[in-house]
C-alpha atoms as a PDB file:
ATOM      1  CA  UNK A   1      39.288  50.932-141.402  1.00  0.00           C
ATOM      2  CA  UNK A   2      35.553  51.150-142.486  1.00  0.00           C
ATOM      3  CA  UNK A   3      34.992  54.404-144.901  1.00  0.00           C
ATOM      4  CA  UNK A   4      31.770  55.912-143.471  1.00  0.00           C
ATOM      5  CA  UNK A   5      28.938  58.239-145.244  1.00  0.00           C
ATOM      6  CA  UNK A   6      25.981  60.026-143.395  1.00  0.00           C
ATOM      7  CA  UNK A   7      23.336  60.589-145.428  1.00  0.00           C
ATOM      8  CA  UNK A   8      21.049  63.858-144.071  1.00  0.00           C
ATOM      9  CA  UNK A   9      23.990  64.593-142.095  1.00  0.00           C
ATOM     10  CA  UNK A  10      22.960  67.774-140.887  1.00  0.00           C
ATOM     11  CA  UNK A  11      19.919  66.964-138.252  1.00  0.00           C
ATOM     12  CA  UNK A  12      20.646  65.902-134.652  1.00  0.00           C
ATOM     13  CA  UNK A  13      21.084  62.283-135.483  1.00  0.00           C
ATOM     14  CA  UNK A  14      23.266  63.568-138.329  1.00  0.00           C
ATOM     15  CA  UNK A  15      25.222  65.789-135.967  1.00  0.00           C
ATOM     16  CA  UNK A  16      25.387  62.581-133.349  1.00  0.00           C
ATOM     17  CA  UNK A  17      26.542  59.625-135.846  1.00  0.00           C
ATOM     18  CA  UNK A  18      29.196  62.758-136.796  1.00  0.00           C
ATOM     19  CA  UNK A  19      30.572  62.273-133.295  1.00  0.00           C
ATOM     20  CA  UNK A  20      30.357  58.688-133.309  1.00  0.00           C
ATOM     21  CA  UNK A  21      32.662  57.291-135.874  1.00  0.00           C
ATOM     22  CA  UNK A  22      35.364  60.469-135.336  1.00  0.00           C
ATOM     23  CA  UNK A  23      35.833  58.663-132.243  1.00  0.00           C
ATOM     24  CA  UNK A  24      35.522  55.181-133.473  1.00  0.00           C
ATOM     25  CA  UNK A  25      39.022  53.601-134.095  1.00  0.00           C
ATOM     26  CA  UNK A  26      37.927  51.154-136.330  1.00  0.00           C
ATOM     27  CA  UNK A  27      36.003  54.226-138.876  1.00  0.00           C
ATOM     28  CA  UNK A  28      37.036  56.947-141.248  1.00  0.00           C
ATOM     29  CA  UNK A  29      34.270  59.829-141.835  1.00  0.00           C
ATOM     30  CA  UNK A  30      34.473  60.472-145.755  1.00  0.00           C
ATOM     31  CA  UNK A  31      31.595  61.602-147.215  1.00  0.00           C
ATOM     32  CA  UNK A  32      28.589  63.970-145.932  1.00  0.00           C
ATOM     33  CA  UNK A  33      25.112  64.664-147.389  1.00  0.00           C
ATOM     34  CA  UNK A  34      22.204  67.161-147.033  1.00  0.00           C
ATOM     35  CA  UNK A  35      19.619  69.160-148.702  1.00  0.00           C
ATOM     36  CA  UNK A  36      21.590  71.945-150.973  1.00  0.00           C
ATOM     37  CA  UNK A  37      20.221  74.798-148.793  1.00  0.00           C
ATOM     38  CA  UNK A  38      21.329  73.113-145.631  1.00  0.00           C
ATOM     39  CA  UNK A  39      25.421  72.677-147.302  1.00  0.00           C
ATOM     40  CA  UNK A  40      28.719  73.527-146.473  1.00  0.00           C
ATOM     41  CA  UNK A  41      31.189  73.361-144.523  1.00  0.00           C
ATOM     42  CA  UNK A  42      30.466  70.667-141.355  1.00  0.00           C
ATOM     43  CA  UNK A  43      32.104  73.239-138.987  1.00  0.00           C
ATOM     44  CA  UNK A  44      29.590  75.779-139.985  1.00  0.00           C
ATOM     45  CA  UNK A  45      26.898  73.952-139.953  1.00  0.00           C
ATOM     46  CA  UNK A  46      28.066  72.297-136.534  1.00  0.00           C
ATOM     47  CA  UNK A  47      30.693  74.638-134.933  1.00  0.00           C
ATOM     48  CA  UNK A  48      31.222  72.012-132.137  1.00  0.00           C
ATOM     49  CA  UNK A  49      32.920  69.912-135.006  1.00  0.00           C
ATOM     50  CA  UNK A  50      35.458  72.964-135.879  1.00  0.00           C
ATOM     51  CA  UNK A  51      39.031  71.676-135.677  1.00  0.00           C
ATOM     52  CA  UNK A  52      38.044  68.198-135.897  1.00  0.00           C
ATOM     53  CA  UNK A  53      36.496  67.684-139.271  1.00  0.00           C
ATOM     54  CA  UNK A  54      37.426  69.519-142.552  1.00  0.00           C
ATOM     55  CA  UNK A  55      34.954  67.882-144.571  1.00  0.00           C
ATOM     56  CA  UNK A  56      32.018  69.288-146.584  1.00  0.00           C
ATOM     57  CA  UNK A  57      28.276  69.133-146.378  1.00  0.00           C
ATOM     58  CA  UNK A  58      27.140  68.071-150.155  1.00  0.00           C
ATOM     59  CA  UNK A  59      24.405  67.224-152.014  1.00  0.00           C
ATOM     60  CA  UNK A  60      24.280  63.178-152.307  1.00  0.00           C
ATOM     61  CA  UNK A  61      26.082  61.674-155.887  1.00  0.00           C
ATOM     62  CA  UNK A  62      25.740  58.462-155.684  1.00  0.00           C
ATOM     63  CA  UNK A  63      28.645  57.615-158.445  1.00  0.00           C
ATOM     64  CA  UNK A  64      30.902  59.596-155.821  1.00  0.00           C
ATOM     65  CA  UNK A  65      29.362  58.074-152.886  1.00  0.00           C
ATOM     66  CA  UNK A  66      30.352  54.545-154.183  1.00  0.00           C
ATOM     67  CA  UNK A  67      34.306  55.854-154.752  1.00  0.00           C
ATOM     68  CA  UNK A  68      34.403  56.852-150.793  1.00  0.00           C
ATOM     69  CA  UNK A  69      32.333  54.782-148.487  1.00  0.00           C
ATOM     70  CA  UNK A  70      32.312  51.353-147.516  1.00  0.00           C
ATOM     71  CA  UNK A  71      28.915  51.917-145.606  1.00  0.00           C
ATOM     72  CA  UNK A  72      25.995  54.407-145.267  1.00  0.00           C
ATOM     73  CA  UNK A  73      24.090  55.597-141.846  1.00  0.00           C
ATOM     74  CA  UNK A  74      21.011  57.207-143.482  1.00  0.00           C
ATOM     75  CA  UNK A  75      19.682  59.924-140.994  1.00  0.00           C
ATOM     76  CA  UNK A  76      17.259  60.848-143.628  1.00  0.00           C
ATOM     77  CA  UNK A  77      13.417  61.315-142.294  1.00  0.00           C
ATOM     78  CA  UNK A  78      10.387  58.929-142.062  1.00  0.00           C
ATOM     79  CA  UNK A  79       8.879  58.191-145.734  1.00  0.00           C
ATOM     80  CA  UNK A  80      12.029  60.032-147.057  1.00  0.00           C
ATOM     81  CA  UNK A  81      14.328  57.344-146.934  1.00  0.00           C
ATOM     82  CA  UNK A  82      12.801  54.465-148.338  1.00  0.00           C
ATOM     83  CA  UNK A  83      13.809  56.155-151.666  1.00  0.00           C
ATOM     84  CA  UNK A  84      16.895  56.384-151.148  1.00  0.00           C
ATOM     85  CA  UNK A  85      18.006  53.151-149.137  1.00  0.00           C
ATOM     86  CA  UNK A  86      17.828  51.130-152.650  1.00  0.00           C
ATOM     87  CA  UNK A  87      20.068  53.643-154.494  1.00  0.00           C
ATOM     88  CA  UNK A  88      23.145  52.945-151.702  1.00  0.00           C
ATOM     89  CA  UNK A  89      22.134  49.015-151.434  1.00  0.00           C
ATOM     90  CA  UNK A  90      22.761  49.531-155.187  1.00  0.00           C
ATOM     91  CA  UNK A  91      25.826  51.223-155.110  1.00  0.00           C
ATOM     92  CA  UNK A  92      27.518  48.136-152.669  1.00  0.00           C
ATOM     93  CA  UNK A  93      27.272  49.677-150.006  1.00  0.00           C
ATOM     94  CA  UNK A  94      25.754  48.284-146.755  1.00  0.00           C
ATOM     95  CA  UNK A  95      23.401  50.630-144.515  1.00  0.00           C
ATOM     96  CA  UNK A  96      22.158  51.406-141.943  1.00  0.00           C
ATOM     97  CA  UNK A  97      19.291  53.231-141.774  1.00  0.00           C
ATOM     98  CA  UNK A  98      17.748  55.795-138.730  1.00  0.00           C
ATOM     99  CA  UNK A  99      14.036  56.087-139.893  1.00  0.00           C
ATOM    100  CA  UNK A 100      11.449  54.080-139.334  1.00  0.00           C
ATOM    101  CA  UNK A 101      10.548  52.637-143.111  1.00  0.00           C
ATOM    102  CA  UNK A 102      12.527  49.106-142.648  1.00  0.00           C
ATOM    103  CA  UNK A 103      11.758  48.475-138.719  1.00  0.00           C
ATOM    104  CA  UNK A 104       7.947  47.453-139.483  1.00  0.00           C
ATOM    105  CA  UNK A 105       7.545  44.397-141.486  1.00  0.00           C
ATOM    106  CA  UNK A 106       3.850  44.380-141.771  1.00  0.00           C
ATOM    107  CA  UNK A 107       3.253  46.868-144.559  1.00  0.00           C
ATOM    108  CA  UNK A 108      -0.490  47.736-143.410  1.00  0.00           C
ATOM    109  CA  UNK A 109       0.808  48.506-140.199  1.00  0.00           C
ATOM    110  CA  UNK A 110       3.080  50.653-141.294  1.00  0.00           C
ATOM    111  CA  UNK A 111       1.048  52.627-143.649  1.00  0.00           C
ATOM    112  CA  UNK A 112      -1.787  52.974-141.133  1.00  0.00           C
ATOM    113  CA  UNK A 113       0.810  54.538-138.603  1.00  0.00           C
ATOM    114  CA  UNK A 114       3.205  56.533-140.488  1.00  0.00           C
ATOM    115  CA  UNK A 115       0.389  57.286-143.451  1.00  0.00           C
ATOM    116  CA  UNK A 116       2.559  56.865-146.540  1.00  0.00           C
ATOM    117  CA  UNK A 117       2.395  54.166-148.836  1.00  0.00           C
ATOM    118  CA  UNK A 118       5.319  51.354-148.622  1.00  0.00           C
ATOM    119  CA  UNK A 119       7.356  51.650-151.899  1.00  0.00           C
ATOM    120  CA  UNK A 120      10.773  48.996-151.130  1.00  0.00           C
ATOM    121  CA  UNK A 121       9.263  46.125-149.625  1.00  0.00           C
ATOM    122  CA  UNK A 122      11.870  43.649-151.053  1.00  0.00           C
ATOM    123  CA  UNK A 123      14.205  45.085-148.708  1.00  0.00           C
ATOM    124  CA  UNK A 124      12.136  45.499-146.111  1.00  0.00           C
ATOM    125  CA  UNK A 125      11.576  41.854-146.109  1.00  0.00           C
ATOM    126  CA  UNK A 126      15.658  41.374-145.602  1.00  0.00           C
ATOM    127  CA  UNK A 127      16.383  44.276-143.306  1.00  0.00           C
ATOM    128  CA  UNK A 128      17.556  43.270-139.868  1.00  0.00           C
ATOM    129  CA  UNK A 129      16.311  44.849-136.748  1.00  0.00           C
ATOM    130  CA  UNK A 130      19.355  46.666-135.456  1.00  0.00           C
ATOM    131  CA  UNK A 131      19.364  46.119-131.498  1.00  0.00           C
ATOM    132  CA  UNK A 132      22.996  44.292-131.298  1.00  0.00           C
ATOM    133  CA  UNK A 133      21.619  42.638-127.478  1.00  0.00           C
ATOM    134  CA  UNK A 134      19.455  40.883-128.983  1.00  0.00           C
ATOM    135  CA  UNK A 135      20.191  40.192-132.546  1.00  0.00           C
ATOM    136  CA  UNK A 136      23.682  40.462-132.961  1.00  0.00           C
ATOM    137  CA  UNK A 137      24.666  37.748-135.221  1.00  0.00           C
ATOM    138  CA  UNK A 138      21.877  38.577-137.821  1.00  0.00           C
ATOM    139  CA  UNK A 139      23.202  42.010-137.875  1.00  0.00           C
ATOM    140  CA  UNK A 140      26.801  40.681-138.400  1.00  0.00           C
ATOM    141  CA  UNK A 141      25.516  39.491-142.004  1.00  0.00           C
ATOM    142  CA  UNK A 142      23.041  42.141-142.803  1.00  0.00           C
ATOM    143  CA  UNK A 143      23.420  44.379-145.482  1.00  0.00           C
ATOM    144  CA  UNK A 144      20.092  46.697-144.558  1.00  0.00           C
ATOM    145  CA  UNK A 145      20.184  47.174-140.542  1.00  0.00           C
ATOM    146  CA  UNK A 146      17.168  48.817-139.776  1.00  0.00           C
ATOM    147  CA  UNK A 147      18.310  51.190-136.293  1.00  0.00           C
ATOM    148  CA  UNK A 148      15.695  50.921-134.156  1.00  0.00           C
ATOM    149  CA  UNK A 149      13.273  53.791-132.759  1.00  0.00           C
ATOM    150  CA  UNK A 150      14.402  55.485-129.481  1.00  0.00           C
ATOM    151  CA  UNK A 151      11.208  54.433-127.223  1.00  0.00           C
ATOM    152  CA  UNK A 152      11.209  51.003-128.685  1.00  0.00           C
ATOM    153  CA  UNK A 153      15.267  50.977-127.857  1.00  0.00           C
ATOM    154  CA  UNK A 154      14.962  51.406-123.908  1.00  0.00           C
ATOM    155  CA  UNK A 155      11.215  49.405-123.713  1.00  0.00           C
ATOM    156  CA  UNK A 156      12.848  46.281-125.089  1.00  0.00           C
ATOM    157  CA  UNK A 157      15.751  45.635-123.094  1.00  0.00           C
ATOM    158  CA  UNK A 158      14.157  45.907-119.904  1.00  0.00           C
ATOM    159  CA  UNK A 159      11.686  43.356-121.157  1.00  0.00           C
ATOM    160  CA  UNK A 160      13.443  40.851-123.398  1.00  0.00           C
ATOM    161  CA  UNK A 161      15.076  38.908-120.456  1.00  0.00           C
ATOM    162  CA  UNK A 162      10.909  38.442-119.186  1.00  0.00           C
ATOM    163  CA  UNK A 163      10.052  37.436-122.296  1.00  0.00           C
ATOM    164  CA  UNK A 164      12.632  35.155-123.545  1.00  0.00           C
ATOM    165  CA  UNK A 165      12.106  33.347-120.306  1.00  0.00           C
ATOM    166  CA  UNK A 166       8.429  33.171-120.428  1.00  0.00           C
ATOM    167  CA  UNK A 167       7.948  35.048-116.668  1.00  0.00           C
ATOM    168  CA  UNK A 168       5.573  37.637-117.764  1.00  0.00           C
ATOM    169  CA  UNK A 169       1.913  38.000-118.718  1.00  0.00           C
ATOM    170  CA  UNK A 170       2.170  39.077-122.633  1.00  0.00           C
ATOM    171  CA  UNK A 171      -1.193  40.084-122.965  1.00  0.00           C
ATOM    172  CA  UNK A 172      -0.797  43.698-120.779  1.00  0.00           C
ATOM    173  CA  UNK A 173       2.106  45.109-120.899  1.00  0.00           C
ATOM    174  CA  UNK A 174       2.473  48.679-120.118  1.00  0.00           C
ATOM    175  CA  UNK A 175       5.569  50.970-121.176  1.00  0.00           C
ATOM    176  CA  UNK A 176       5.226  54.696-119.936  1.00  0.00           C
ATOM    177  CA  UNK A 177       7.910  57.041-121.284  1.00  0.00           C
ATOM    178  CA  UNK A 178       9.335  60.633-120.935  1.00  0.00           C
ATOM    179  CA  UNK A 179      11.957  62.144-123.587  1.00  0.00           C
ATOM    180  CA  UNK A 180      13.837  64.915-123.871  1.00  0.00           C
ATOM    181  CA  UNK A 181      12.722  68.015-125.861  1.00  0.00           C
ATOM    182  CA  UNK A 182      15.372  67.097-128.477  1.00  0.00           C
ATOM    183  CA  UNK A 183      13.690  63.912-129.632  1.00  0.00           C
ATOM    184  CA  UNK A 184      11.476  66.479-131.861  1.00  0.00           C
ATOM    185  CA  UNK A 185      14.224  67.125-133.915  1.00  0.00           C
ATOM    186  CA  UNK A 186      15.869  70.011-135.177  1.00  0.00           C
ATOM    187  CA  UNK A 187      13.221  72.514-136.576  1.00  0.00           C
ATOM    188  CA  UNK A 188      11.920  75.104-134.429  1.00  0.00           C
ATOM    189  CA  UNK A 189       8.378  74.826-133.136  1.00  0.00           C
ATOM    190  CA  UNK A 190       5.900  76.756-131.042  1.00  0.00           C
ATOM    191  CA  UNK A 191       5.255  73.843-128.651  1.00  0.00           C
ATOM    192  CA  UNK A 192       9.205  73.237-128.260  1.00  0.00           C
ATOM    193  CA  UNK A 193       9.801  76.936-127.360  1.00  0.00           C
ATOM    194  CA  UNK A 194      11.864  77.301-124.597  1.00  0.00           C
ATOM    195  CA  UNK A 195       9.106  78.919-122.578  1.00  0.00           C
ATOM    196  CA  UNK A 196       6.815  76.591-123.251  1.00  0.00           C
ATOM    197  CA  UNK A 197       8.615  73.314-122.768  1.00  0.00           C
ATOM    198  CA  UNK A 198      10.570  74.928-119.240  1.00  0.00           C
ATOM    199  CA  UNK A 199       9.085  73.421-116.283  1.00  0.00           C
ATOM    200  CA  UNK A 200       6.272  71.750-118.112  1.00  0.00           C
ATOM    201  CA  UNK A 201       5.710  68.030-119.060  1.00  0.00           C
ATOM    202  CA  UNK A 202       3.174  66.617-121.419  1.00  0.00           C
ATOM    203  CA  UNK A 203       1.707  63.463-123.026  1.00  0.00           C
ATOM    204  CA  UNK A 204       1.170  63.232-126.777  1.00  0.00           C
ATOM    205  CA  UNK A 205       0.183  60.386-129.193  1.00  0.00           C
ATOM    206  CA  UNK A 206      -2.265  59.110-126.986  1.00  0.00           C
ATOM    207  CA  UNK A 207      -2.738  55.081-127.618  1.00  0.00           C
ATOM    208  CA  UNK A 208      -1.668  55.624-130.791  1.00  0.00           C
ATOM    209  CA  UNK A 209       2.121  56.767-131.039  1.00  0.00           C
ATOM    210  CA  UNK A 210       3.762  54.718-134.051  1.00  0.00           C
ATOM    211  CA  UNK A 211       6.623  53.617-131.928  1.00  0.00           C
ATOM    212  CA  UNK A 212       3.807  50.921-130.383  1.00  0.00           C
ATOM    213  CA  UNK A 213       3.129  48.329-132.700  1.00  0.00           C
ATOM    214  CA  UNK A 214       7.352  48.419-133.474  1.00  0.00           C
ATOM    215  CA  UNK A 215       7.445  47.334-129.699  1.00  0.00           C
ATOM    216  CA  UNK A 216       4.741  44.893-129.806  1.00  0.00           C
ATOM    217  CA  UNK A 217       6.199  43.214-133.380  1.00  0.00           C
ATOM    218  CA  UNK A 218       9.793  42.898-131.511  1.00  0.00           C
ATOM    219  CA  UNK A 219       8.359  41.680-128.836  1.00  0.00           C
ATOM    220  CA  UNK A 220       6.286  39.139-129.882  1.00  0.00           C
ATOM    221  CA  UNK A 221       9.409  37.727-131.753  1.00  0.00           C
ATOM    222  CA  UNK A 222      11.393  37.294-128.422  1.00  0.00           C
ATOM    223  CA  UNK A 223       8.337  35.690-126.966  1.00  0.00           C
ATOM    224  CA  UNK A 224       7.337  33.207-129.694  1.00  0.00           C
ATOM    225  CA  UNK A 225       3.919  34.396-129.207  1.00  0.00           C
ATOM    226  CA  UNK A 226       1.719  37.501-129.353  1.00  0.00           C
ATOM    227  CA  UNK A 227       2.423  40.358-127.254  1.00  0.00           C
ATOM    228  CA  UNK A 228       0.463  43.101-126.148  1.00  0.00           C
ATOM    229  CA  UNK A 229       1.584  46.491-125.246  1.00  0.00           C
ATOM    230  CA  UNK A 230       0.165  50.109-124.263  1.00  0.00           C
ATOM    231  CA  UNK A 231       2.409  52.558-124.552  1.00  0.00           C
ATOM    232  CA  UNK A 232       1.936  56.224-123.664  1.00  0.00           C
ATOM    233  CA  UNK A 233       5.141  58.569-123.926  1.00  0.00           C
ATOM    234  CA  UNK A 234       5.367  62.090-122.572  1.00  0.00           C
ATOM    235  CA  UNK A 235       8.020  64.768-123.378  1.00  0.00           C
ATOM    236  CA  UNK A 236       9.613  66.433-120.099  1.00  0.00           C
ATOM    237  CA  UNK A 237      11.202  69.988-119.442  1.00  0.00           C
ATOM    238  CA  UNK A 238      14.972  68.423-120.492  1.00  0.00           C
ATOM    239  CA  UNK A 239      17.216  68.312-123.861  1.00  0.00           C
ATOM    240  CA  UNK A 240      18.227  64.718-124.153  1.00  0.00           C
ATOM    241  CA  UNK A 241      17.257  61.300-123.021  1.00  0.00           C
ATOM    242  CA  UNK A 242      14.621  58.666-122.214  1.00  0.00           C
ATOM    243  CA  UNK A 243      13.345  57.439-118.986  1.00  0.00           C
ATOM    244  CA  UNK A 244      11.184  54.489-119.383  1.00  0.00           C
ATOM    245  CA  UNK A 245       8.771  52.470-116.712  1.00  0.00           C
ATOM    246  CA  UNK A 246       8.119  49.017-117.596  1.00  0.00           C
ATOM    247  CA  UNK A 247       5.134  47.332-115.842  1.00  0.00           C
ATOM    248  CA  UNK A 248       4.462  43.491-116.495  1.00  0.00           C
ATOM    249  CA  UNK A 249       2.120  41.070-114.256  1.00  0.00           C
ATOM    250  CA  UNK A 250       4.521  38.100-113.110  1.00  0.00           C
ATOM    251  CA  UNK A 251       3.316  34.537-113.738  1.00  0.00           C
ATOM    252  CA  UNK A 252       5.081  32.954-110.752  1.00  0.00           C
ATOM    253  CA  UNK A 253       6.429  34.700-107.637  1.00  0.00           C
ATOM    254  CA  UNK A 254       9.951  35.934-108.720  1.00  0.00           C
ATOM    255  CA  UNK A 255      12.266  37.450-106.343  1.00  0.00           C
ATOM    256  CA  UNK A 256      14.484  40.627-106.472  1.00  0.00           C
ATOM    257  CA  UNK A 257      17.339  38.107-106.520  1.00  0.00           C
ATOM    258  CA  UNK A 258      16.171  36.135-109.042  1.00  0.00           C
ATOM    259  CA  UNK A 259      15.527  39.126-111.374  1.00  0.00           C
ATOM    260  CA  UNK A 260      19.336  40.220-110.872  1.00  0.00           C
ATOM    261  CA  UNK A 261      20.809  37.332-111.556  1.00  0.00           C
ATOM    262  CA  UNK A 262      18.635  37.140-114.727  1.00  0.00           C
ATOM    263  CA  UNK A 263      19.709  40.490-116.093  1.00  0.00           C
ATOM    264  CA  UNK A 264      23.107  39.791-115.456  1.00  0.00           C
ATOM    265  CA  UNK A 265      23.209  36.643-117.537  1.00  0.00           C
ATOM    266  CA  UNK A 266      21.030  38.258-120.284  1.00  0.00           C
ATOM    267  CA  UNK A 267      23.142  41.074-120.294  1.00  0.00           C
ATOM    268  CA  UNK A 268      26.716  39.697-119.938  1.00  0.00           C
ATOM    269  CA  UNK A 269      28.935  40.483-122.952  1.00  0.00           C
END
């Protein structure tokens, strides 16, 4: 049984990895952190977790962290969790982390996207890229897994079978994207308002959302060579979810048939 910890526990990927590993059989939840104002008991906090966890919402102590958990998800925000990551890889534990400060390995990309400076690049330069399809026995051995970023999660499978087997034109790719409302996160906001977002869709970070050059980086390493990517996303009038449109220019004719049976084998496991 792995002892788990959730680190920022008490956002929506917080509240998700919560309902995760109590349903895992292999996984014991054992220790929870926030912010102090956001502590207490999980059930208050999450009333859908009533009955089913008695544990508390604390601030993190790393000494006691060490005594209860074999492993750490870190739900903790962009910029935020880069200074905490090396505290738990301190402690022995190994982690997995939800923001995006270990997924981009070029450090000037990352600053010019997320506009913070870099401050842990030795493990950045160690963390694995935590999409199990394609990378699974580097994450097996990994003791940073960086989790990767929802857009870039759904845009990649549908074209790592392409670009593994060389079918596609690499040099204009386009990935268009609609989420769910809840991909904003937790905290209220006047453009998330119910009225607002009801029967309404949008586009935002136009040809320049961060989640682009995390695609393109991935990418390129299934390819062997430099890929190329636009990417606009757009948030639509629903809570949860991501539908994704993949458009690539085929080399060679390829039939429907052919594409199946490619999938298939990718994706057989």
């Amino acid at each position: 049984m792995i002892r788990i910890a959730i680190i920022g526990a008490s956002g929506y990927t917080g509240a998700e990895s919560i309902e995760i590993i109590l349903r895992h059989p292999d996984a014991e939840l054992t220790y929870l952190t926030a912010l102090l104002e956001e502590c207490g008991a999980v059930e208050d906090v999450f009333p859908q977790f009533k009955g089913r966890c008695d544990l508390q919402i604390e601030p993190l102590g790393i000494d006691k962290l060490a005594g209860l958990a074999d492993a750490a998800l870190c739900c903790l925000p962009h910029k935020v969790s880069m200074g905490f990551v090396p505290k738990l890889l301190d402690a022995g534990l190994k982690v997995v982390d939800f923001s995006a400060d270990y997924r981009i390995k070029d450090t000037k990309v990352y600053e010019k996207f997320y506009q913070v400076k870099h401050t842990d690049k030795t493990n950045l330069e160690t963390a694995v890229y935590g999409l199990p399809e394609l990378f699974r026995e580097q994450i097996k051995g990994a003791d940073l897994i960086a989790n990767p970023g929802c857009y870039p999660t759904g845009a990649l499978l549908a074209i790592a079978p392409l670009l593994k087997e060389a079918l596609v034109d690499t040099s204009s790719i386009i990935v268009n994207s609609v989420t769910g409302s809840s991909g904003a996160g937790k905290n209220p906001s006047e453009k998330f308002h119910f009225p607002n977002m009801n029967e309404n869709i949008f586009a935002y970070g136009i040809g320049s959302h961060r989640h682009m050059p995390e695609m393109e980086q991935v990418a390129s390493s299934i390819a062997g060579s430099d890929v190329r990517i636009l990417f606009q996303p757009h948030v639509g009038p629903f809570d949860r979810g991501i539908l994704s449109t993949v458009y690539c220019q085929p080399k060679d004719k390829i039939t429907s048939e052919q594409l199946s049976q490619l999938y298939s084998g990718f994706y057989e496991s």
